[in-house]
PDB file of N, CA and C in Angstrom:
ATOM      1  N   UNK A   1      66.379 111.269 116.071  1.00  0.00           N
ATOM      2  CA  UNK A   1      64.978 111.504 116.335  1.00  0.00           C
ATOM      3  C   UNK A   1      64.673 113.000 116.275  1.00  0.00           C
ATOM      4  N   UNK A   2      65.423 113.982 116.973  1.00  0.00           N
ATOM      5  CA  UNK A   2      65.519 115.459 116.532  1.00  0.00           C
ATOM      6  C   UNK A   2      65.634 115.762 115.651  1.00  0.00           C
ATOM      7  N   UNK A   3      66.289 115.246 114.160  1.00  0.00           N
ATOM      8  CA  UNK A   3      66.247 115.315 113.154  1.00  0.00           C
ATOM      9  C   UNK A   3      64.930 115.450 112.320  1.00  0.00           C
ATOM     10  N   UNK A   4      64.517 114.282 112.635  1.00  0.00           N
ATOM     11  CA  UNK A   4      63.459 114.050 111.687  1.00  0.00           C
ATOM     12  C   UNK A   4      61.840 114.788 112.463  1.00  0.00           C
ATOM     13  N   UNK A   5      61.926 114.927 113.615  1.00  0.00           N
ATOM     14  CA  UNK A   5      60.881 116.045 114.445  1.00  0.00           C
ATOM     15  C   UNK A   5      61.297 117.459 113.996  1.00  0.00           C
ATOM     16  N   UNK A   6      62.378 117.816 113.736  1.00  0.00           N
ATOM     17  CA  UNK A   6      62.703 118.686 113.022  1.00  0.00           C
ATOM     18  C   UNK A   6      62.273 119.059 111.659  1.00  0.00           C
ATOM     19  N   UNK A   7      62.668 118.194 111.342  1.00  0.00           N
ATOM     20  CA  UNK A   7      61.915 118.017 109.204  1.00  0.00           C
ATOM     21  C   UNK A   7      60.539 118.215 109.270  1.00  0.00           C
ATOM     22  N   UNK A   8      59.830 117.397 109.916  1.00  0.00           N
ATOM     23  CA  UNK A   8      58.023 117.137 110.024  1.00  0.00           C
ATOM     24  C   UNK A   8      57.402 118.692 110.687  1.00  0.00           C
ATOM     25  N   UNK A   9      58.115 119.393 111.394  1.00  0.00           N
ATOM     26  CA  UNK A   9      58.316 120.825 111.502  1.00  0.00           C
ATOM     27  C   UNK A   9      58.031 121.380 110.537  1.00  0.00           C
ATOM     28  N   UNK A  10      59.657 121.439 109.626  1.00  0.00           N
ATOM     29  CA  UNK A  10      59.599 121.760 108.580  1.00  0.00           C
ATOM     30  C   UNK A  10      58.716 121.281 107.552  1.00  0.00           C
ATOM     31  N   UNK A  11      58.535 119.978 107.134  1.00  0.00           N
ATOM     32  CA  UNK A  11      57.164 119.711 106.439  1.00  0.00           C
ATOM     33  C   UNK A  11      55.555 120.083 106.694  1.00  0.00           C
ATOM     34  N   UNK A  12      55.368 120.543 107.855  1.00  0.00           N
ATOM     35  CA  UNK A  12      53.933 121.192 108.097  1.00  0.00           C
ATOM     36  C   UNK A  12      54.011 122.753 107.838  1.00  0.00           C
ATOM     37  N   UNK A  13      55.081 123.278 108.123  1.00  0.00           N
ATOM     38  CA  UNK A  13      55.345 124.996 107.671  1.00  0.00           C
ATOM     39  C   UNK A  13      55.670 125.051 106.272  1.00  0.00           C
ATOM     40  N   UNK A  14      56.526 124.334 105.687  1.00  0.00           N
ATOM     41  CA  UNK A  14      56.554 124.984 104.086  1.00  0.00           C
ATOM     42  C   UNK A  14      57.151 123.322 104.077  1.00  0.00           C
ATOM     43  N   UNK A  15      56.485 122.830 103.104  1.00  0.00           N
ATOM     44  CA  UNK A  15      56.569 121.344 102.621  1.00  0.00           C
ATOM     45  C   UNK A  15      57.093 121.552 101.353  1.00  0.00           C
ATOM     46  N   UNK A  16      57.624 122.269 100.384  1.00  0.00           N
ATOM     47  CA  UNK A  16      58.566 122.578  99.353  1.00  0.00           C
ATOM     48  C   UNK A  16      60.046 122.493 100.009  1.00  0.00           C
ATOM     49  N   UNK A  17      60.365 122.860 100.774  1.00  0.00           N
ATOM     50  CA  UNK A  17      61.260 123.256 101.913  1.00  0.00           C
ATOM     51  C   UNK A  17      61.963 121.951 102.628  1.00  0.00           C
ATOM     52  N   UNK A  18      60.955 121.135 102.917  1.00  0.00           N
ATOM     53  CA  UNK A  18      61.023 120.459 103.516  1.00  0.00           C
ATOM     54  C   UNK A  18      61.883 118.958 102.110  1.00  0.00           C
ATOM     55  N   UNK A  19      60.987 118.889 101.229  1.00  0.00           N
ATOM     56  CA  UNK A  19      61.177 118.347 100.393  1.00  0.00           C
ATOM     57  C   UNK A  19      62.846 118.744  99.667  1.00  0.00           C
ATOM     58  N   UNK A  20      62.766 119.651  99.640  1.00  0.00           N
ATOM     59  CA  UNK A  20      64.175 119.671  98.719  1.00  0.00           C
ATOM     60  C   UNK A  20      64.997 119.324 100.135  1.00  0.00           C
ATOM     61  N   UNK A  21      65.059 119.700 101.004  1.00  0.00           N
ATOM     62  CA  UNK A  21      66.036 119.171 102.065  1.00  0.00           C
ATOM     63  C   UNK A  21      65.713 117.965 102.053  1.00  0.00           C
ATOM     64  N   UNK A  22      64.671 116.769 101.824  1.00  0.00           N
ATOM     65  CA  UNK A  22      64.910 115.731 101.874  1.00  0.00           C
ATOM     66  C   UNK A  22      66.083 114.829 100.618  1.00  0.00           C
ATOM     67  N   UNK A  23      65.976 115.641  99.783  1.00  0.00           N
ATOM     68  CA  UNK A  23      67.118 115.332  98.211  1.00  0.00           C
ATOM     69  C   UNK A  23      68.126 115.879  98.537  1.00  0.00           C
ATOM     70  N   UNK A  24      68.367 116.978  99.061  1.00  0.00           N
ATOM     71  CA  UNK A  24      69.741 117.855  98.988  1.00  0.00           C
ATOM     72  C   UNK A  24      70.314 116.908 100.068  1.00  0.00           C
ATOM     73  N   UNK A  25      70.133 115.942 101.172  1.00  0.00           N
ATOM     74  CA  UNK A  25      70.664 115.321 102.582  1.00  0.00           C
ATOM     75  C   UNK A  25      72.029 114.540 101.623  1.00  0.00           C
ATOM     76  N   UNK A  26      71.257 113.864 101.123  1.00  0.00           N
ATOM     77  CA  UNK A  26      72.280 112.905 100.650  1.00  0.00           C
ATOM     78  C   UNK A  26      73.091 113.127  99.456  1.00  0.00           C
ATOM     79  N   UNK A  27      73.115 114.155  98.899  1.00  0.00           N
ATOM     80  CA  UNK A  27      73.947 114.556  98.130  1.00  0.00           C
ATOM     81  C   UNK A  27      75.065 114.976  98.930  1.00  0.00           C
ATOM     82  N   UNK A  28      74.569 116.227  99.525  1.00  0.00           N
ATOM     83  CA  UNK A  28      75.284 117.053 100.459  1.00  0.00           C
ATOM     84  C   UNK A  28      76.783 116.228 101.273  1.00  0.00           C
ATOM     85  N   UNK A  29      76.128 114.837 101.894  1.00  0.00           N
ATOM     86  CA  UNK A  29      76.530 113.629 102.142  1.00  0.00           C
ATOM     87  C   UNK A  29      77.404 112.866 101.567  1.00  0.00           C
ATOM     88  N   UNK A  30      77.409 112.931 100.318  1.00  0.00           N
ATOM     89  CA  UNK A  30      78.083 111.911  99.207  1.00  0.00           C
ATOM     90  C   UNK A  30      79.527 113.125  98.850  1.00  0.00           C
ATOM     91  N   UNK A  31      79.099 114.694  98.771  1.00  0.00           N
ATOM     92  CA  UNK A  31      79.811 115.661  98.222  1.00  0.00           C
ATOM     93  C   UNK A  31      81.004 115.747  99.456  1.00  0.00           C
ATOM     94  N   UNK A  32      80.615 115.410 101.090  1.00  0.00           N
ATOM     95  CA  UNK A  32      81.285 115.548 102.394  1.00  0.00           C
ATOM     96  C   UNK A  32      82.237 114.367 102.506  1.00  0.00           C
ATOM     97  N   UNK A  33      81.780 113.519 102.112  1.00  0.00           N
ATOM     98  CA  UNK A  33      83.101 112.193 102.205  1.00  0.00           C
ATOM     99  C   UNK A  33      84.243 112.159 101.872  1.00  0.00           C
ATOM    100  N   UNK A  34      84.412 112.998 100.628  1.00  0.00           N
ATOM    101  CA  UNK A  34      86.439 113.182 100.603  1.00  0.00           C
ATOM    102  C   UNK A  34      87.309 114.258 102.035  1.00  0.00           C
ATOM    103  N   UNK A  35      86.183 114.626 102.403  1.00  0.00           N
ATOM    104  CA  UNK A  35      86.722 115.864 103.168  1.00  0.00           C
ATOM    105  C   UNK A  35      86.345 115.041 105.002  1.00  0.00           C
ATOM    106  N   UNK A  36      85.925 114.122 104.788  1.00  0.00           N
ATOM    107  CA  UNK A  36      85.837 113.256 106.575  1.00  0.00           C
ATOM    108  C   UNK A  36      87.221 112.558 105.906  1.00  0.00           C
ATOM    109  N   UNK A  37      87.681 111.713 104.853  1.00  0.00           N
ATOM    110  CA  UNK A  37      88.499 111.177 104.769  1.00  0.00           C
ATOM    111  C   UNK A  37      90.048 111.659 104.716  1.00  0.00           C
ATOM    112  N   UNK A  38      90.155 112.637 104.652  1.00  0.00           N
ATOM    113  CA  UNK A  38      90.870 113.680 104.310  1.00  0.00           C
ATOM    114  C   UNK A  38      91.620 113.752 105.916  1.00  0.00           C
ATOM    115  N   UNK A  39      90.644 114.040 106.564  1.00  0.00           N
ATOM    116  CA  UNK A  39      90.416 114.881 107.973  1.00  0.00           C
ATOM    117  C   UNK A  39      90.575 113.626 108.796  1.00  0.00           C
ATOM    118  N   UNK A  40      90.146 112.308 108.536  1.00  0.00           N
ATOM    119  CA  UNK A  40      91.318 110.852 109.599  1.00  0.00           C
ATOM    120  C   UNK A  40      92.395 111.157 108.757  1.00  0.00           C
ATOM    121  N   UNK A  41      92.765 111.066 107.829  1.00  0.00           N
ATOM    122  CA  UNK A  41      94.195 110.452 107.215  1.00  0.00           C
ATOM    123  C   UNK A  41      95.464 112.056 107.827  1.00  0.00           C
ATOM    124  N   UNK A  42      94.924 113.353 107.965  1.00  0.00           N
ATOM    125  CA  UNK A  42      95.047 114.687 109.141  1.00  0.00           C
ATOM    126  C   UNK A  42      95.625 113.688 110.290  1.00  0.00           C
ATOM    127  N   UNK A  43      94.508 113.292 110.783  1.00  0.00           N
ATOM    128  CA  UNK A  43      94.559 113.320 112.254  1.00  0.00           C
ATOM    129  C   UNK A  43      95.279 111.745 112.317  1.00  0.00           C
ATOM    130  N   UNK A  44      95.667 111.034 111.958  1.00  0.00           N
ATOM    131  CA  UNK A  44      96.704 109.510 111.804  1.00  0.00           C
ATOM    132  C   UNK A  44      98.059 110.356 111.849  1.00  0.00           C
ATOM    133  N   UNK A  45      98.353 111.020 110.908  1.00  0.00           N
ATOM    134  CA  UNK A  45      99.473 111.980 110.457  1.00  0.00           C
ATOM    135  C   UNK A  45     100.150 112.142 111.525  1.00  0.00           C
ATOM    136  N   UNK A  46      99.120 114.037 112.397  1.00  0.00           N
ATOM    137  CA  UNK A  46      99.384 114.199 113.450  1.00  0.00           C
ATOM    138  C   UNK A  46      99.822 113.182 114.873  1.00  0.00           C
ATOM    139  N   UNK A  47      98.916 112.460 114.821  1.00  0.00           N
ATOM    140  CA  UNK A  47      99.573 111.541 115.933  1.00  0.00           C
ATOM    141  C   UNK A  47     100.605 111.025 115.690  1.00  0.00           C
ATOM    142  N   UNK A  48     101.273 110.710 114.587  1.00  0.00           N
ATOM    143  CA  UNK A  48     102.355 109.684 114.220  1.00  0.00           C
ATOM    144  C   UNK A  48     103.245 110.881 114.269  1.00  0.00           C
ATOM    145  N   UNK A  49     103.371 111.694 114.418  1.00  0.00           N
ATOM    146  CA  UNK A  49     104.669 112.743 114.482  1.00  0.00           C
ATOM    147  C   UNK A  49     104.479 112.807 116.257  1.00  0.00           C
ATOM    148  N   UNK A  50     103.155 113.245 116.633  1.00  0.00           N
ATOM    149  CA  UNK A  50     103.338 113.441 118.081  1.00  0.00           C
ATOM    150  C   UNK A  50     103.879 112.266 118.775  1.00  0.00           C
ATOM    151  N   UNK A  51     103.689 110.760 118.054  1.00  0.00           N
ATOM    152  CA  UNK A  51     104.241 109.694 118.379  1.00  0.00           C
ATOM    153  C   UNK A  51     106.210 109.575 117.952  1.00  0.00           C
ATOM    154  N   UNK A  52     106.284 110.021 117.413  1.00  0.00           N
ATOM    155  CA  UNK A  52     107.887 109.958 117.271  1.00  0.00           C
ATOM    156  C   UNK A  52     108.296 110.834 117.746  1.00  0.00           C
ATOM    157  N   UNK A  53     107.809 112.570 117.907  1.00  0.00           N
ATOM    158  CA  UNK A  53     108.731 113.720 118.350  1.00  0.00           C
ATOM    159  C   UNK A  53     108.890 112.975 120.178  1.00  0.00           C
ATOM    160  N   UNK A  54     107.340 112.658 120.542  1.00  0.00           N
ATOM    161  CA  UNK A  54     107.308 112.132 122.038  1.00  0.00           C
ATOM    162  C   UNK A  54     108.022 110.762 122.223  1.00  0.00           C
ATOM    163  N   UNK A  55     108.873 109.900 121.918  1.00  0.00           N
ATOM    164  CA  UNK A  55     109.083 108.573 121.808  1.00  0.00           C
ATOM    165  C   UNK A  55     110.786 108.604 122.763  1.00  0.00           C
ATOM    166  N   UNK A  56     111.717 109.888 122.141  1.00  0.00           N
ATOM    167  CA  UNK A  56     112.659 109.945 123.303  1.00  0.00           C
ATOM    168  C   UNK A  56     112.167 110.222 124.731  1.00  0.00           C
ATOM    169  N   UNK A  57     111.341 110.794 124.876  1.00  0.00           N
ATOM    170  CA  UNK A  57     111.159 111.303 126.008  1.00  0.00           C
ATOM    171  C   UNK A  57     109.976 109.629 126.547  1.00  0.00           C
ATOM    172  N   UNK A  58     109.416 109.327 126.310  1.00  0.00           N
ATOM    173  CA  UNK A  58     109.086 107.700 127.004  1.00  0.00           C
ATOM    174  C   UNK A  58     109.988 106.902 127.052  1.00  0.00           C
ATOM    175  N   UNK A  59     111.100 106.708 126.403  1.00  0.00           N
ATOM    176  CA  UNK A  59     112.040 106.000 126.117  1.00  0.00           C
ATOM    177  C   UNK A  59     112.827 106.399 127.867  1.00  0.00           C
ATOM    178  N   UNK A  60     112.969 107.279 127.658  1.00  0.00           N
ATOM    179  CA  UNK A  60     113.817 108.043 128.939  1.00  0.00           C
ATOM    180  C   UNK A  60     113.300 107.798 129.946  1.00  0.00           C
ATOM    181  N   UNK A  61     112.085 107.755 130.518  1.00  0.00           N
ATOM    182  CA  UNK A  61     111.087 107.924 131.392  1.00  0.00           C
ATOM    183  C   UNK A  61     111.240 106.519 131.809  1.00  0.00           C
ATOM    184  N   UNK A  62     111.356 105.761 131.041  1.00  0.00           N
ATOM    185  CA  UNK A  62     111.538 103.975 131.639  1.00  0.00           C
ATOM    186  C   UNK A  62     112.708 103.554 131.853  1.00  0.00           C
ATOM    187  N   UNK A  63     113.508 103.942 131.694  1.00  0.00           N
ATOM    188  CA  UNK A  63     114.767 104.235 132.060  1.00  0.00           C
ATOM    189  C   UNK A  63     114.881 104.294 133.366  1.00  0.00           C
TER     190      UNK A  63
END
């Protein structure tokens, strides 16, 4: 909702402005998706090492 009260902002002050940010959103969007996917398959990684380096030490702990 801040978003778009934001834009209508922007569309009453310079509506050229406003407009190309309405085209550039979803590009911008489409261009960001290898790099969110990128950034889980990062963070799966990381845990799966913090999951094995940590696994003697739970192992021990129940012991």
């Amino acid at each position: 909702m801040v978003k778009f009260l934001l834009w209508c902002i922007l569309f009453v002050l310079c509506w050229p402005l406003a407009l190309l940010a309405l085209i550039l959103y979803p590009l911008v969007w489409l261009i960001l998706i290898p790099f969110r996917l990128l950034g889980i398959a990062v963070g799966g990684v990381l845990e799966l090492v913090k999951a094995i380096i940590t696994l003697p030490a739970r192992v021990m702990k129940r012991i």
